[in-house]
C-alpha atoms as a PDB file:
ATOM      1  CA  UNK A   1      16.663 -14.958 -27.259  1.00  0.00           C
ATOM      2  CA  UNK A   2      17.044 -11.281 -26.964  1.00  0.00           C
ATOM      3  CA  UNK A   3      18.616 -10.001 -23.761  1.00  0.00           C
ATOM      4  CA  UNK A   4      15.831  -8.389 -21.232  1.00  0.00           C
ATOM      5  CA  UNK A   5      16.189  -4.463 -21.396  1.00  0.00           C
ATOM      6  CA  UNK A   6      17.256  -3.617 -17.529  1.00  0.00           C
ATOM      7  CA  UNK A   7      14.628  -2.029 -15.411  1.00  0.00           C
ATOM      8  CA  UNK A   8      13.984   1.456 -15.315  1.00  0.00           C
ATOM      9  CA  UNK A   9      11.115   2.083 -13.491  1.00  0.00           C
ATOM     10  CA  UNK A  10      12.113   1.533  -9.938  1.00  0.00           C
ATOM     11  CA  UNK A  11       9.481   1.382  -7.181  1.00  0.00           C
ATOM     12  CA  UNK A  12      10.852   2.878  -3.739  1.00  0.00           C
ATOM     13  CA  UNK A  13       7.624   1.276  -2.263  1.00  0.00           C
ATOM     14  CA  UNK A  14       7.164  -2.297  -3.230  1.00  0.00           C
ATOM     15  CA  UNK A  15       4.370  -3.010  -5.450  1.00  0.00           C
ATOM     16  CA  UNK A  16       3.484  -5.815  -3.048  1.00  0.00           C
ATOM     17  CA  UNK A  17       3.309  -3.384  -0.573  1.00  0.00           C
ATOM     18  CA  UNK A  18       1.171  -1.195  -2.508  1.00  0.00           C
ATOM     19  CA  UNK A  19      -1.771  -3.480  -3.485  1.00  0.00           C
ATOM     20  CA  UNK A  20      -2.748  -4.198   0.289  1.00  0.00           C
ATOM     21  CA  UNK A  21      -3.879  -0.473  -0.119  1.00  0.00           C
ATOM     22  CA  UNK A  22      -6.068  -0.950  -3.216  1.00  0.00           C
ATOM     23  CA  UNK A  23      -9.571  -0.601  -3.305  1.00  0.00           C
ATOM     24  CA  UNK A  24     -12.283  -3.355  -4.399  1.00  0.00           C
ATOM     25  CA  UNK A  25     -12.004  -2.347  -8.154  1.00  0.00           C
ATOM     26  CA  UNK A  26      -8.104  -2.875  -8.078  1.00  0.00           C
ATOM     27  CA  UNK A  27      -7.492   1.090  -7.568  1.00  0.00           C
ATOM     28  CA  UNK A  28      -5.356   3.132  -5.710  1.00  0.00           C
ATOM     29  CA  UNK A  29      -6.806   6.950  -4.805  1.00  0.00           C
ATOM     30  CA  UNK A  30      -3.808   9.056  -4.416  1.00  0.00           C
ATOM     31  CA  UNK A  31      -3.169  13.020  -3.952  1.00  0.00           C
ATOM     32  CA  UNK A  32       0.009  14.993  -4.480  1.00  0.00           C
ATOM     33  CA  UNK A  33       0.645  18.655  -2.958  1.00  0.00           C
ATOM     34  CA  UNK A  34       0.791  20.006  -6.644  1.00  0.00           C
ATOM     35  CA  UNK A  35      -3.097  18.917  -6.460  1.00  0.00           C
ATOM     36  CA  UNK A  36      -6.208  21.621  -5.530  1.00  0.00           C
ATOM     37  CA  UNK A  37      -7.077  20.184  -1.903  1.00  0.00           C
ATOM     38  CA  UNK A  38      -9.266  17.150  -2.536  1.00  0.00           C
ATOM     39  CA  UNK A  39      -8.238  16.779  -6.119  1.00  0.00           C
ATOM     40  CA  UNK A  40      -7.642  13.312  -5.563  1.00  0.00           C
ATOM     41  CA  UNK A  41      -7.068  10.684  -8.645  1.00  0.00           C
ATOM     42  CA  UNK A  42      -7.160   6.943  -8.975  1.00  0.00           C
ATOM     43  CA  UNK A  43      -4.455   4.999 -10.676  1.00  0.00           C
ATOM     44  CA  UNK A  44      -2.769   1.442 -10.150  1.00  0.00           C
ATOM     45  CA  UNK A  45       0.303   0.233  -7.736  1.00  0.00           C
ATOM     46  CA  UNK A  46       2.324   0.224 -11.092  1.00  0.00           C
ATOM     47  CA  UNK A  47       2.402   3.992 -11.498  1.00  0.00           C
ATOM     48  CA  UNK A  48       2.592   5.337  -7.608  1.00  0.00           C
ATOM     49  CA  UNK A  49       5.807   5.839  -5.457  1.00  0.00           C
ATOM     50  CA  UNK A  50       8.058   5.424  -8.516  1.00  0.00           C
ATOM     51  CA  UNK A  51      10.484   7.260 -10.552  1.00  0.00           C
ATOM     52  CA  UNK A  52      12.825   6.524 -13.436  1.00  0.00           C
ATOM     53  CA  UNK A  53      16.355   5.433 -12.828  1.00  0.00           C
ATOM     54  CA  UNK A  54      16.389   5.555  -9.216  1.00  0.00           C
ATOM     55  CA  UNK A  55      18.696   3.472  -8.096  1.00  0.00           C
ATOM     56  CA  UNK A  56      20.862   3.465 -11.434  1.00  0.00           C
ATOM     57  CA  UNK A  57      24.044   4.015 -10.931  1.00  0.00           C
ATOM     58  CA  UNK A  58      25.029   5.654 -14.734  1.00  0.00           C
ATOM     59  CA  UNK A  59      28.681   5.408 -15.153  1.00  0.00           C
ATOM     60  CA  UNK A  60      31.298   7.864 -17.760  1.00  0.00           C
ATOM     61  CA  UNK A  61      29.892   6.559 -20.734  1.00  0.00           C
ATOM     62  CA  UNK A  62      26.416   6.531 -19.876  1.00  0.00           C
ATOM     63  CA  UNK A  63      26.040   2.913 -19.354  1.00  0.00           C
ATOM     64  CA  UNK A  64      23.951   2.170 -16.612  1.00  0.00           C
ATOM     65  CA  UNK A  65      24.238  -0.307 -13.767  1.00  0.00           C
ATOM     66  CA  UNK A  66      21.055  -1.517 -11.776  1.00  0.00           C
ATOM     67  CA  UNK A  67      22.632  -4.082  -9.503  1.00  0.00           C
ATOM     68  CA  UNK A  68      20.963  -2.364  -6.650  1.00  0.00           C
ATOM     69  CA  UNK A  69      17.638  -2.294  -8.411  1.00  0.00           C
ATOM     70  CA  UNK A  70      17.985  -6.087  -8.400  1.00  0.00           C
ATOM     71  CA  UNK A  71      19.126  -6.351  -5.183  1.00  0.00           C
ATOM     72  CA  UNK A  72      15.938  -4.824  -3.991  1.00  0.00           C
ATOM     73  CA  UNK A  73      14.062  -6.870  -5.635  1.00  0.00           C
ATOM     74  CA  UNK A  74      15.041 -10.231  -4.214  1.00  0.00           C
ATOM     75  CA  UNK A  75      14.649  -8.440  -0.354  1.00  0.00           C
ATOM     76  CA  UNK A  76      11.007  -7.620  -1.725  1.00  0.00           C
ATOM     77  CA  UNK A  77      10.178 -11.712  -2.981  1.00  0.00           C
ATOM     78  CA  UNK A  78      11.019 -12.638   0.590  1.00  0.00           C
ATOM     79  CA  UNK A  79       9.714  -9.557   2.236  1.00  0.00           C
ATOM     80  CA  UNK A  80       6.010 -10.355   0.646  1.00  0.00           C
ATOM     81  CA  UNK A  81       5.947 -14.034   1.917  1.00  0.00           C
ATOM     82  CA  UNK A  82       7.128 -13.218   5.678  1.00  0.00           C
ATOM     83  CA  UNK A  83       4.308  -9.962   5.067  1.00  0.00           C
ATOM     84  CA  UNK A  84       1.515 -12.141   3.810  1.00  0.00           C
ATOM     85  CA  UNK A  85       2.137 -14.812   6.529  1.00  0.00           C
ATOM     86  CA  UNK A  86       2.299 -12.103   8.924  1.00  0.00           C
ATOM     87  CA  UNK A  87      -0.943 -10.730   8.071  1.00  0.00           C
ATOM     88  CA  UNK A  88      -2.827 -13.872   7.662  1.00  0.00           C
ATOM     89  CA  UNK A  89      -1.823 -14.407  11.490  1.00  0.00           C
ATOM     90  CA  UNK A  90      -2.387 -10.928  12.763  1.00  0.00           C
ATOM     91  CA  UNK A  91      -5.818 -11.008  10.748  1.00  0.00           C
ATOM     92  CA  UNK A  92      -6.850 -13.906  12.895  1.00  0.00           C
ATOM     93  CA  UNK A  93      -6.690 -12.220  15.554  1.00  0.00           C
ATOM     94  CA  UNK A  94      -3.374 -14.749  16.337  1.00  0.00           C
ATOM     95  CA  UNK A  95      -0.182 -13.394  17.950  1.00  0.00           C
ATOM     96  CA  UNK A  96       2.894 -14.431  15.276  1.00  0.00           C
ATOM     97  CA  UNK A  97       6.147 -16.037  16.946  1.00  0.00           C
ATOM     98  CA  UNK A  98       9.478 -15.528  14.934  1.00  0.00           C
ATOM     99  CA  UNK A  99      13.249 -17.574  15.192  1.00  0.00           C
ATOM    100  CA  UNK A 100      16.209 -15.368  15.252  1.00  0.00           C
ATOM    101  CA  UNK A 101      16.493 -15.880  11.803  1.00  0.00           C
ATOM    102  CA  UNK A 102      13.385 -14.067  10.801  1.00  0.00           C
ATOM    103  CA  UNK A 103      13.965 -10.995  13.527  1.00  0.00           C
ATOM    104  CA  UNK A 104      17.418 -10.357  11.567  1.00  0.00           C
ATOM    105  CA  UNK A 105      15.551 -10.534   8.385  1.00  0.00           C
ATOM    106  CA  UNK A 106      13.012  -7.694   9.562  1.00  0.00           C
ATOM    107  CA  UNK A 107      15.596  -5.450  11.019  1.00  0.00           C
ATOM    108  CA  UNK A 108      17.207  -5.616   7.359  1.00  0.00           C
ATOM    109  CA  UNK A 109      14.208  -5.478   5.735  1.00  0.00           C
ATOM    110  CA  UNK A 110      13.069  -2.263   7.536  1.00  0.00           C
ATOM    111  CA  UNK A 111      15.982  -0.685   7.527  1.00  0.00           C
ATOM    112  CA  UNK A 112      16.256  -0.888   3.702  1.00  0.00           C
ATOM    113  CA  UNK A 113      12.392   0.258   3.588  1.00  0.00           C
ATOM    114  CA  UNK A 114      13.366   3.353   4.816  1.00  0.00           C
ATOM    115  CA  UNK A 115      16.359   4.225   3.603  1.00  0.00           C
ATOM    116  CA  UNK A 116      15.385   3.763  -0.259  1.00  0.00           C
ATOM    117  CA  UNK A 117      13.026   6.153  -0.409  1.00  0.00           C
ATOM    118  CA  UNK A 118      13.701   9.512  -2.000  1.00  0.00           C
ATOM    119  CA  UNK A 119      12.592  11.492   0.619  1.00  0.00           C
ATOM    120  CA  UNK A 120      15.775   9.681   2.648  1.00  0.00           C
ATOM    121  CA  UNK A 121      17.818   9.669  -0.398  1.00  0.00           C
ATOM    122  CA  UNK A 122      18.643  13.412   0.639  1.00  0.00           C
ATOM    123  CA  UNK A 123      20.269  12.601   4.020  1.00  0.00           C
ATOM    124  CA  UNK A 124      23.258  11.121   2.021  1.00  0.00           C
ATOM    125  CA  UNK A 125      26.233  13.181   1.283  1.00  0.00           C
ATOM    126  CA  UNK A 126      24.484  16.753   1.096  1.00  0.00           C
ATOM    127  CA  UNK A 127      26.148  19.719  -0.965  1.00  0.00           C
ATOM    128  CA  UNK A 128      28.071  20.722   1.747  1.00  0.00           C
ATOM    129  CA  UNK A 129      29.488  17.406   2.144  1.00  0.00           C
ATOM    130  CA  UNK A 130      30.072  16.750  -1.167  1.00  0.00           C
ATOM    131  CA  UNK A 131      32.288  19.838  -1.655  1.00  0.00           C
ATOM    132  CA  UNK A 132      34.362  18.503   1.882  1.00  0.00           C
ATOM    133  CA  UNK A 133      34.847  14.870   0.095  1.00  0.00           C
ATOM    134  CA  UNK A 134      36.182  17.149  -3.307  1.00  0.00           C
ATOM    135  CA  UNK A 135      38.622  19.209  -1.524  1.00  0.00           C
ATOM    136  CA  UNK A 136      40.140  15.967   0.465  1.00  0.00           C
ATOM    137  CA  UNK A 137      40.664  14.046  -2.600  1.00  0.00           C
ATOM    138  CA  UNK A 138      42.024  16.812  -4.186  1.00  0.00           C
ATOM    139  CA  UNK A 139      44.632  16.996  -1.510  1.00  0.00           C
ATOM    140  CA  UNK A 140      45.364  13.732  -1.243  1.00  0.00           C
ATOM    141  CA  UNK A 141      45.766  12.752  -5.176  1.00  0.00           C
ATOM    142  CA  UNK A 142      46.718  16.063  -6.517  1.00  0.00           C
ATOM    143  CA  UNK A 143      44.194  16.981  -8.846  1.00  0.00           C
ATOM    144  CA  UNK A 144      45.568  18.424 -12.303  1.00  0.00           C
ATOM    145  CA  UNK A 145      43.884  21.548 -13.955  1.00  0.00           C
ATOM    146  CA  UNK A 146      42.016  18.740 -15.956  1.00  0.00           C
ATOM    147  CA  UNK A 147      40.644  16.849 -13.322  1.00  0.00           C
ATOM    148  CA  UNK A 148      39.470  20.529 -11.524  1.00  0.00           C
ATOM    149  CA  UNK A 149      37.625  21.096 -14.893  1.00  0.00           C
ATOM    150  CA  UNK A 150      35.881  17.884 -14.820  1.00  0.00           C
ATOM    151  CA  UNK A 151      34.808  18.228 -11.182  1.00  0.00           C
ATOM    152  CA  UNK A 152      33.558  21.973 -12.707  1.00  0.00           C
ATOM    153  CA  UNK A 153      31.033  21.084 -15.070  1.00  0.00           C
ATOM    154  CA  UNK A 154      27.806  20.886 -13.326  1.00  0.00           C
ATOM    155  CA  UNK A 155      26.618  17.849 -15.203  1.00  0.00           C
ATOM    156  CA  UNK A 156      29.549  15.670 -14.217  1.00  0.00           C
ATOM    157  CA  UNK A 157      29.534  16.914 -10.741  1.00  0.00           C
ATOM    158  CA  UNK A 158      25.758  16.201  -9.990  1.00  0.00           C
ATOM    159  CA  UNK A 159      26.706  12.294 -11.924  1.00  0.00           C
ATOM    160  CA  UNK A 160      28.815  11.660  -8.957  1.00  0.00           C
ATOM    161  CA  UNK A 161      26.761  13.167  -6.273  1.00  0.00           C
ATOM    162  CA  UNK A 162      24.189  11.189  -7.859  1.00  0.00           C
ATOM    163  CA  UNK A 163      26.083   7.953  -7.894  1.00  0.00           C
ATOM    164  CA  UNK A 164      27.285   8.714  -4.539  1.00  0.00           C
ATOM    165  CA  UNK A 165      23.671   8.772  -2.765  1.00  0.00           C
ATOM    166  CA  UNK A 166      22.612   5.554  -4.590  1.00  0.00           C
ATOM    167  CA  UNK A 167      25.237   3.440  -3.776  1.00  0.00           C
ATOM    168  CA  UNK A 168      25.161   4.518  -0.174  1.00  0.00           C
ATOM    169  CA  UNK A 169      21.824   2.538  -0.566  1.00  0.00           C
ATOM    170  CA  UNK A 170      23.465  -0.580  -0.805  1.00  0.00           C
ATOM    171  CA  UNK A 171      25.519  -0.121   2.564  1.00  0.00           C
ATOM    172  CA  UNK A 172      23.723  -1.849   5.356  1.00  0.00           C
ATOM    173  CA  UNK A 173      22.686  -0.568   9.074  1.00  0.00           C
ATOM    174  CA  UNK A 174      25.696   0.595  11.173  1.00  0.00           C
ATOM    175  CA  UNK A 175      26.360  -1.940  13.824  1.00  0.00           C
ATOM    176  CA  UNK A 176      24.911   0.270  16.893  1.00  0.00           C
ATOM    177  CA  UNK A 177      21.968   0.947  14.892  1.00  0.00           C
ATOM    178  CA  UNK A 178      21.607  -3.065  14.593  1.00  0.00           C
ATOM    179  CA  UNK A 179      22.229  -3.508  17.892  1.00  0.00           C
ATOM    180  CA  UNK A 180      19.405  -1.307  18.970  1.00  0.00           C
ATOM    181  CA  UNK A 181      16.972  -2.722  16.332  1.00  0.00           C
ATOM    182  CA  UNK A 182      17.703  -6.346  17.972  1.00  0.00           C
ATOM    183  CA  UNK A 183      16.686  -4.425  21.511  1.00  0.00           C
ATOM    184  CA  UNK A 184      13.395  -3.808  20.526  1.00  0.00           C
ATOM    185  CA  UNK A 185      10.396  -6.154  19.839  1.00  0.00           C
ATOM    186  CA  UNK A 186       7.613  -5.601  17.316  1.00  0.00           C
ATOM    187  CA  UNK A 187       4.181  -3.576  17.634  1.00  0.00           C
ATOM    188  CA  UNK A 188       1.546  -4.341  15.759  1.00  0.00           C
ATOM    189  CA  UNK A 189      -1.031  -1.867  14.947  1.00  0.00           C
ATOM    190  CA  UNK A 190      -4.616  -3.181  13.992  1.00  0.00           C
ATOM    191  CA  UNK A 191      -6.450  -0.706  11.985  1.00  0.00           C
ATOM    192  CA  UNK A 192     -10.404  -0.785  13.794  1.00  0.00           C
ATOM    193  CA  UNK A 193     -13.216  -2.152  11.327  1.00  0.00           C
ATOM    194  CA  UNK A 194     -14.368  -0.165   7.859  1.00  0.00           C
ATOM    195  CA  UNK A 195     -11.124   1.916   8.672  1.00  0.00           C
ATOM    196  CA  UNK A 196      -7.798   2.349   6.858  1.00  0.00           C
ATOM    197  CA  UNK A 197      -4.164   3.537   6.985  1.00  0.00           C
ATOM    198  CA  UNK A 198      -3.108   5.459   4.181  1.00  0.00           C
ATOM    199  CA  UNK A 199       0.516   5.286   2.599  1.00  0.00           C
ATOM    200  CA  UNK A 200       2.994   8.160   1.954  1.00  0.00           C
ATOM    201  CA  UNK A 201       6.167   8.584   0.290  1.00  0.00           C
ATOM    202  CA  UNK A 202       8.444   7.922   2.952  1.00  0.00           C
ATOM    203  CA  UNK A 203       7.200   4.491   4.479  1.00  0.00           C
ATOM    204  CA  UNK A 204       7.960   5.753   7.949  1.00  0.00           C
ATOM    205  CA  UNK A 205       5.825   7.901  10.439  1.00  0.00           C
ATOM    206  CA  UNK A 206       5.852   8.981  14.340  1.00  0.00           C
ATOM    207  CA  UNK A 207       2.977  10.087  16.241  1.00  0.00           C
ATOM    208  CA  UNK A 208       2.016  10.568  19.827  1.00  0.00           C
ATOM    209  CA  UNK A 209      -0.358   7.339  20.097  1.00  0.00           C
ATOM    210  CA  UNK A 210      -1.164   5.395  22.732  1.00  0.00           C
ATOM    211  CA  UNK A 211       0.574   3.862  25.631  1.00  0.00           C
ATOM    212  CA  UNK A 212       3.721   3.373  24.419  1.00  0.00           C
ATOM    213  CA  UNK A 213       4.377   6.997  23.365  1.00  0.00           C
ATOM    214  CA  UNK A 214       4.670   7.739  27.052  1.00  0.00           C
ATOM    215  CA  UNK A 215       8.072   5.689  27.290  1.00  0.00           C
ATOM    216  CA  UNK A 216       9.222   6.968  23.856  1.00  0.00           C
ATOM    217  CA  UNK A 217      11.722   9.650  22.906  1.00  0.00           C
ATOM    218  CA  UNK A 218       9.787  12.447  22.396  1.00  0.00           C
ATOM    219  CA  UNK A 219       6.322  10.573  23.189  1.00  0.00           C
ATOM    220  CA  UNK A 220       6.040   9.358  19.923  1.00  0.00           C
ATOM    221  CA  UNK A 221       5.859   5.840  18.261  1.00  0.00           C
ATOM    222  CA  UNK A 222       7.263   4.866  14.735  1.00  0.00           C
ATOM    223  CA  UNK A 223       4.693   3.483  12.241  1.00  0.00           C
ATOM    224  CA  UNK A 224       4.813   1.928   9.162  1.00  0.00           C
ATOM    225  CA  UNK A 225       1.607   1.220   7.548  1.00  0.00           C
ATOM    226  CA  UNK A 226       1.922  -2.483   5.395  1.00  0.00           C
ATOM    227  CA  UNK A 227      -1.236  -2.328   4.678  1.00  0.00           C
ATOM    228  CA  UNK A 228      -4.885  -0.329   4.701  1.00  0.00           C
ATOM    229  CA  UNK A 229      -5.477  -2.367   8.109  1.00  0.00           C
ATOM    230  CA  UNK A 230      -2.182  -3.211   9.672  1.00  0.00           C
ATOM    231  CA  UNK A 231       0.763  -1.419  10.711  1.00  0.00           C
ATOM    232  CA  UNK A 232       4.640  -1.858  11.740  1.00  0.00           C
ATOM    233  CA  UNK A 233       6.259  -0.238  14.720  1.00  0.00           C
ATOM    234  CA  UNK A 234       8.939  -0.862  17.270  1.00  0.00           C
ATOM    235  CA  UNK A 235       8.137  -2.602  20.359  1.00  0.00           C
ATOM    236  CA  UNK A 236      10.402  -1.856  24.002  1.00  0.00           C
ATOM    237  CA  UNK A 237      11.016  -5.711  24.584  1.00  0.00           C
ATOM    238  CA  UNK A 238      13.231  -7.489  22.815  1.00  0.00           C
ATOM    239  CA  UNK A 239      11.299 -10.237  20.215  1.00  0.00           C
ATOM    240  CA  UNK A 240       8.269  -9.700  21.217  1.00  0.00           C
ATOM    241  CA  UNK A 241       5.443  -8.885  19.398  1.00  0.00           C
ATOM    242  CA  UNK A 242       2.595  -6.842  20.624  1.00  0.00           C
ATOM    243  CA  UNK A 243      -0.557  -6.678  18.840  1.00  0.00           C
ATOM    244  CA  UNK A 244      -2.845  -3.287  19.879  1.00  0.00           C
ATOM    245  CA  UNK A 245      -6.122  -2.962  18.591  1.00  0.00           C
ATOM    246  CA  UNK A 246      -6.215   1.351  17.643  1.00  0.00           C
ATOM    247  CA  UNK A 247      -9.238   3.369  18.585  1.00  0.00           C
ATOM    248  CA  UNK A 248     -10.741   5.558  15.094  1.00  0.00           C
ATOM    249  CA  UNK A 249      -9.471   8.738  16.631  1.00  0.00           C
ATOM    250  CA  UNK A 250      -5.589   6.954  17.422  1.00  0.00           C
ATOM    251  CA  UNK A 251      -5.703   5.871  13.709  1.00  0.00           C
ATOM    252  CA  UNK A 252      -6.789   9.913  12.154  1.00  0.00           C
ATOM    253  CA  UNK A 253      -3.941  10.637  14.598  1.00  0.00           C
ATOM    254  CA  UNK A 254      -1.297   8.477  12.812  1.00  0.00           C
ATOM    255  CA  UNK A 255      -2.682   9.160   9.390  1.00  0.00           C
ATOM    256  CA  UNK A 256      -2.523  13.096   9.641  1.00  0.00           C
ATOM    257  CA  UNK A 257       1.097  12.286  11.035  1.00  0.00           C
ATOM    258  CA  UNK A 258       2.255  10.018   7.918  1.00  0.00           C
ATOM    259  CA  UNK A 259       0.167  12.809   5.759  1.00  0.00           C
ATOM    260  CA  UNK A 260       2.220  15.751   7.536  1.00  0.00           C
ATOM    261  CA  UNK A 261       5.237  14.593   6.159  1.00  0.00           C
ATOM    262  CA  UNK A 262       4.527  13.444   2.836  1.00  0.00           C
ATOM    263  CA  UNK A 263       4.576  15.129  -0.402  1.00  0.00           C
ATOM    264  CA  UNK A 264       1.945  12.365  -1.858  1.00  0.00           C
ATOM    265  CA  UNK A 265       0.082  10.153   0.060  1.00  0.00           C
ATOM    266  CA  UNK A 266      -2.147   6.941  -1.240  1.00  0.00           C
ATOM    267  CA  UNK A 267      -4.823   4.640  -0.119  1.00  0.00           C
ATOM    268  CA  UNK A 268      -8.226   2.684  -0.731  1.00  0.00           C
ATOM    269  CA  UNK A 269     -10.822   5.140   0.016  1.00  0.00           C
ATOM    270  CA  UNK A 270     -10.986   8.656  -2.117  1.00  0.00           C
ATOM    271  CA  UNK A 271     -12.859  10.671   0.591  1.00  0.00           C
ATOM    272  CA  UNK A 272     -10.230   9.361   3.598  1.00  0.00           C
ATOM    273  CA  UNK A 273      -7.379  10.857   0.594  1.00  0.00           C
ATOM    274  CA  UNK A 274      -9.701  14.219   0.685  1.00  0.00           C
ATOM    275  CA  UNK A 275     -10.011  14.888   3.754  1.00  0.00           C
ATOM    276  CA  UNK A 276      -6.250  14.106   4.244  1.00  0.00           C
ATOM    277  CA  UNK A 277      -5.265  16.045   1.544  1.00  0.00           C
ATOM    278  CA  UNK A 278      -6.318  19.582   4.019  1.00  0.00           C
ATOM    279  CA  UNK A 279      -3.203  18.754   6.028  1.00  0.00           C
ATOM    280  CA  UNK A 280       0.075  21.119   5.473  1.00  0.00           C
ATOM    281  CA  UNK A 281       3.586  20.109   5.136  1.00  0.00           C
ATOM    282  CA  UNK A 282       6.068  19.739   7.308  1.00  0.00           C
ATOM    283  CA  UNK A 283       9.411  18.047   7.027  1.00  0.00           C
ATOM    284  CA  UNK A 284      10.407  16.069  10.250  1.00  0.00           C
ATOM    285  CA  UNK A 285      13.598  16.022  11.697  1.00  0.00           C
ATOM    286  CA  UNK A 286      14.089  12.521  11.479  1.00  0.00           C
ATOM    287  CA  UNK A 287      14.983  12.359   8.093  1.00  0.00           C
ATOM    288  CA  UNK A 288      17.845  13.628   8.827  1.00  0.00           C
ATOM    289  CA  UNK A 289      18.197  10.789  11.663  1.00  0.00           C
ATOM    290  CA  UNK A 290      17.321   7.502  12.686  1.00  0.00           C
ATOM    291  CA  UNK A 291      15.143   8.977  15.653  1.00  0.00           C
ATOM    292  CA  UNK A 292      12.047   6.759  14.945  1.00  0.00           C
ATOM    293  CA  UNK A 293      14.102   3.351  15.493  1.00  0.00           C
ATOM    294  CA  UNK A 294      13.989   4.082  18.818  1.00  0.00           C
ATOM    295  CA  UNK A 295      10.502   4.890  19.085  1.00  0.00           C
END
């Protein structure tokens, strides 16, 4: 039996993720900046929030490791049974309850969400940094005029600055930023009837919404939407979940938020996309941070 080829496409939103957002017909309406302003197309959850490669880590000779790729992939299988429980609780208008076990699997789980995405994929080892780490290892091993010419060429340079940000990916959460997930509880945000989230290219969002915003940093609350009628977000007491029901005008809020920040965004219903799509850019300090864990 012929050896399976190793993935190439790599999702940085989960497929199983992305068909809780897909219309009746199986579709998913999406728009990207590069787009006229309500240019918005229809494709499938196989072809959104991917790219090629993305968490390959391509070694001297061009061969290509996608442990990492795998590795996400087993955190997805689990992550879409505790989802789909979690939903078919929420959805009956139940309030879930969760072991320790299962709050340690959601810290990890979110916290690998995030940090996968390309949009965070920049906040690892910049230029600037990447020219520090190169001048310490020259010190410290003595670099010979041939290694200084290797680190030269551009192409073998931006291999290990490459390399460097993906297998950062595989790290997990500092222990104070564990810590402070197990501090807070869970909110969950109910999407009101005939009325969706929409999904963008970093899974993360914060927006000044209801009553918890007014003890939050900044007056904001983290979102992330899990599907076109439920939402994740951090709660102030530790496991505990709180289930709020959002007004129409709360939900525009926290779309045009997630939209804001988003150089594509995706969801079930093409006009909700267009009239999205009017937003402008603006990238949010907290990719740069882990500001919305506290949130």
């Amino acid at each position: 039996m012929a050896k399976a080829r190793p993935p190439r496409r790599h999702h940085y939103i989960p497929r199983m993720i992305l068909r809780n957002f897909t219309d009746d017909n199986g579709g998913l309406h999406f728009w990207r900046r590069a787009f006229a302003i309500g240019a918005v197309k229809v494709t499938t959850p196989d072809n959104l929030f991917v790219e090629d490669d993305l968490y390959t880590v391509v070694g001297e000779q061009g061969e290509r490791d996608v442990s990492l790729e795998y590795g996400f992939s087993r955190l997805e299988s689990a992550g879409a049974v505790f989802l789909s429980q979690l939903l078919g609780i929420v959805r009956a208008g139940k309030r879930p309850t969760m072991g320790d076990d299962v709050w340690e699997f959601l810290h990890h789980f979110r916290y690998y969400s995030d940090k996968r995405s390309p949009a965070w994929h920049s906040r690892f080892l910049s230029n600037d940094e990447f020219a520090a780490v190169l001048e310490e290892a020259e010190i410290r091993h003595r670099w010979t005029d041939a290694d200084r010419d290797c680190i030269a060429d551009p192409e073998h340079a931006d291999r290990i600055k490459r390399n460097s940000r993906i297998v950062a990916q595989a790290s997990g959460p500092p222990e104070e930023l564990l810590l402070e997930m197990r501090r807070r509880g869970l909110a969950v945000y109910m999407a009101p009837q005939n009325a969706a989230f929409v999904l963008g290219d970093h899974p993360t969002a914060m927006a000044t919404v209801g009553p918890a915003a007014e003890d939050a940093p900044d007056g904001q609350i983290s979102f992330t939407p899990i599907a076109s009628d439920v939402a994740l977000g951090y709660h102030s007491q530790a496991k505990l979940v709180h289930v709020e029901r959002l007004t129409r005008q709360q939900l525009r809020t926290m779309n045009e938020a997630m939209t804001r920040q988003s150089m594509m965004i995706a969801g079930r219903s093409r006009d909700l996309i267009a009239s999205l799509s009017r937003i402008g850019y603006e990238t949010p300090n907290y990719f740069t941070t882990s500001e919305y864990l506290s949130g």
